[in-house]
Protein backbone atom coordinates (compact mmCIF):
# COMPACT_ATOMS: atom_id res chain seq x y z
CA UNK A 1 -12.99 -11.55 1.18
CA UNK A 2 -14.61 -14.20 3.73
CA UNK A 3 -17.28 -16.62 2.41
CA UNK A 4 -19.33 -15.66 5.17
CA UNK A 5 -19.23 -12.15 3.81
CA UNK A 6 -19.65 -13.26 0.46
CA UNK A 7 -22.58 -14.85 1.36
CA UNK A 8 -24.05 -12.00 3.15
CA UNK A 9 -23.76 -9.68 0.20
CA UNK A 10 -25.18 -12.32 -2.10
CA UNK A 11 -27.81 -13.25 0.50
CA UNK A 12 -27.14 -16.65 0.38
CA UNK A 13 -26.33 -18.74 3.37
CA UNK A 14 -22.75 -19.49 4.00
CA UNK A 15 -23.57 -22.88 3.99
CA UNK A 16 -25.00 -23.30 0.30
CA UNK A 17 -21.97 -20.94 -0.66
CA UNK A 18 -19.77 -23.12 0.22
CA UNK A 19 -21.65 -26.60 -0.99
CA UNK A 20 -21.14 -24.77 -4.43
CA UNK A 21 -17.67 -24.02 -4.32
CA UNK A 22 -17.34 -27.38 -3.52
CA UNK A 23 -18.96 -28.84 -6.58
CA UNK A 24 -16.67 -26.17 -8.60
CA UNK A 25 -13.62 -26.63 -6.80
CA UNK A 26 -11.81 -26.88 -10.49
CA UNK A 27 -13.15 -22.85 -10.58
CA UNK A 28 -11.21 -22.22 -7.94
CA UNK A 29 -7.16 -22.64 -7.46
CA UNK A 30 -5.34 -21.36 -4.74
CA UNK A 31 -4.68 -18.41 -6.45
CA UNK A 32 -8.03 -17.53 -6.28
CA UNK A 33 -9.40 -19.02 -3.06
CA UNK A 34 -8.03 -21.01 0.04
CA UNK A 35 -8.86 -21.77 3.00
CA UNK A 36 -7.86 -20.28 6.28
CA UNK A 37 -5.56 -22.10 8.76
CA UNK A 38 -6.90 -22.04 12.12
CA UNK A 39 -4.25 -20.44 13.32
CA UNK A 40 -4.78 -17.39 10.53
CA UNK A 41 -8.49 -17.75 11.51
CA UNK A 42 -7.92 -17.55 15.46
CA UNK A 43 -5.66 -14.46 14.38
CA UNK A 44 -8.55 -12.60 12.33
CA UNK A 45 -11.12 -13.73 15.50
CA UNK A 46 -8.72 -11.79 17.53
CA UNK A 47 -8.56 -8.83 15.16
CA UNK A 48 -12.17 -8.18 14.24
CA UNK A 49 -14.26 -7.59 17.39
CA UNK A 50 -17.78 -7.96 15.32
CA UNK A 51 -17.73 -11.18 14.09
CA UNK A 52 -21.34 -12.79 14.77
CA UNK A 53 -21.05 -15.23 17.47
CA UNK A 54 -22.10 -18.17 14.96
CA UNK A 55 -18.83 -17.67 12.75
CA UNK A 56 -16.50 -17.25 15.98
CA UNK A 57 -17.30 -20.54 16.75
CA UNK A 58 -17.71 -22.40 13.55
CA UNK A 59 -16.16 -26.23 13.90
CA UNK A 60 -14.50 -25.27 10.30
CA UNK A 61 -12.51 -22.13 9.49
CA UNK A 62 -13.62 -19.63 6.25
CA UNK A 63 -12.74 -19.86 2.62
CA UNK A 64 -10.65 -16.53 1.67
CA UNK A 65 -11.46 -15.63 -2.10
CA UNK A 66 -9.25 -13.35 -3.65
CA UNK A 67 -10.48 -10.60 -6.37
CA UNK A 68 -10.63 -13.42 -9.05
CA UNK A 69 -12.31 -15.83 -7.06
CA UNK A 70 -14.77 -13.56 -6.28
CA UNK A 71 -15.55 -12.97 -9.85
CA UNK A 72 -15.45 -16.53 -10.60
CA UNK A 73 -18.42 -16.83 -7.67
CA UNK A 74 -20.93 -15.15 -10.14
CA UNK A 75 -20.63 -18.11 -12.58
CA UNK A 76 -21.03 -20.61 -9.71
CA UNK A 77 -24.18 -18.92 -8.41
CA UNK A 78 -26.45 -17.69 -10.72
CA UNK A 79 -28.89 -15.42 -9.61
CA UNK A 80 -29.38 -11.61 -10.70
CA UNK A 81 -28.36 -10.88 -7.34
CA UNK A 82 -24.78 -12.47 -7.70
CA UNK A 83 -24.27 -10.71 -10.72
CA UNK A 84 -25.14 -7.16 -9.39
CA UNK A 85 -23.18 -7.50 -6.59
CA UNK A 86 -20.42 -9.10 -8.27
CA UNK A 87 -20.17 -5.84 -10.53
CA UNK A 88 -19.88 -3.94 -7.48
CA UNK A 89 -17.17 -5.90 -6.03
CA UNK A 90 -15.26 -5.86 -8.57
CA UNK A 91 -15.71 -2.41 -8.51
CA UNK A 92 -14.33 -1.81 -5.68
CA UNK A 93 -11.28 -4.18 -6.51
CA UNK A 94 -10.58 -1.74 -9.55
CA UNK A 95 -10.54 1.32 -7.23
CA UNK A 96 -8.71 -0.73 -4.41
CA UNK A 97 -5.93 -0.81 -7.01
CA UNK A 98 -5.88 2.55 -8.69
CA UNK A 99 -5.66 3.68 -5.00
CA UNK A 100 -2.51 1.89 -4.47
CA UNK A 101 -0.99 2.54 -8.19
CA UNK A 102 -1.91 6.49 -7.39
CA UNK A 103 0.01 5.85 -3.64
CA UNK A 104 2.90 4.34 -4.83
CA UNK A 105 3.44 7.04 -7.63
CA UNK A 106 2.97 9.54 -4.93
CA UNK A 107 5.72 7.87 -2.77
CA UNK A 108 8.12 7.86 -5.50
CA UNK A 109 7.64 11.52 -6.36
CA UNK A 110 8.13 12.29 -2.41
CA UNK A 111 11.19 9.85 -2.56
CA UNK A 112 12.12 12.19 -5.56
CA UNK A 113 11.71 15.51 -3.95
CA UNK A 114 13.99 14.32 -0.91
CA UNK A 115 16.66 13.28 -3.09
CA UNK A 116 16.84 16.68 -4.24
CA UNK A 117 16.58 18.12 -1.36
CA UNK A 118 18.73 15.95 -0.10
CA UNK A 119 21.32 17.52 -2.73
CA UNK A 120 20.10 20.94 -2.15
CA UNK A 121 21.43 20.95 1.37
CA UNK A 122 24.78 19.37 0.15
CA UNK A 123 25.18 22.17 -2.43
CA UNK A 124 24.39 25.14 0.40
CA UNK A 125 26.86 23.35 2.72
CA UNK A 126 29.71 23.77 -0.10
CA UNK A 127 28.66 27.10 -0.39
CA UNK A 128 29.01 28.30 2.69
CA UNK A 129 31.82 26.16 2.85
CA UNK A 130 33.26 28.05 0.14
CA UNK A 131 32.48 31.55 1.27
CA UNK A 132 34.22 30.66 4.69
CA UNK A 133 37.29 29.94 2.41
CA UNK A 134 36.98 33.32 0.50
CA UNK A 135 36.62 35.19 4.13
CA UNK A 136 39.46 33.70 5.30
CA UNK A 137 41.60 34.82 2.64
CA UNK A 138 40.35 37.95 2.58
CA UNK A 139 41.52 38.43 6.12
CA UNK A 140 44.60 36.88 5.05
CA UNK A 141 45.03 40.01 2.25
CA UNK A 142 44.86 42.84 4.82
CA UNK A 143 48.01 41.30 6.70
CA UNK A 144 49.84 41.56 3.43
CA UNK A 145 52.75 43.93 3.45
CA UNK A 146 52.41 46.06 0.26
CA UNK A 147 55.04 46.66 -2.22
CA UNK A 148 55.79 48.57 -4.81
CA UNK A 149 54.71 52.30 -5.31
CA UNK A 150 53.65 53.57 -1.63
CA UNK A 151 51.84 57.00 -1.05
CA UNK A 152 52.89 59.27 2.00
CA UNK A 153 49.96 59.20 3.81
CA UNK A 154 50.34 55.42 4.05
């Protein structure tokens, strides 16, 4: 998430959300926030059409927080709001995940299913494969001159 947004949600001005990362900035590896190139920045300006004109043209470029810098923001700021809306976040994290755990479990079942079906279609092909062979040598049985005992009416 965007410090901007951050801020937003924890109605705090970006500004003061950032002075107090900046006084924790041993809260806060990379792993858990950065900030945006402004190259990735002119990317996401180009992506997302309703940025408020103030952000577009800020002369510095956003801090990213990941899900654990996010929670780490509730012991930087500490108001009830922060805390309530940290609990939602994180939230929202949780079923972020359990989304993407559920997808992926899905795709491998699917991935599953067309392996078998995959070896479904091989076995009918042998089988008609097979019966071909069987009607072929059934055709190959009425040619056959008999021998042995032979009725008269043959």
């Amino acid at each position: 998430m965007l410090d901007f947004d951050l801020a937003a949600l924890y109605e705090v001005e970006t500004r003061a959300l950032k002075q107090s990362v900046k006084r924790n900035l041993i809260r806060f590896p990379e792993d858990f926030m950065f900030q945006l190139t402004k190259n990735e920045w002119t990317e996401v300006i180009t992506i997302c059409d309703n940025l408020p004109r103030n952000i577009k043209f800020s002369p510095s470029t956003p801090y990213a927080f990941t899900e654990q810098g996010v929670a780490m923001l509730s012991s930087i700021l500490n108001s009830e709001r922060a805390i309530i809306v940290n609990i939602q976040i994180i939230r929202v994290f949780t079923r972020a995940r359990q989304f993407l755990y559920d997808k992926a479990e899905l795709r491998i079942e699917i991935e599953h299913i067309k392996t078998k079906l995959s070896n479904h279609d091989k076995n009918i092909e042998l089988i008609f494969q097979y019966l071909d062979e069987l009607l072929v040598k059934k055709d190959d049985l009425k040619q056959r001159k008999r021998i042995g005992y032979k009725p008269d009416n043959l």
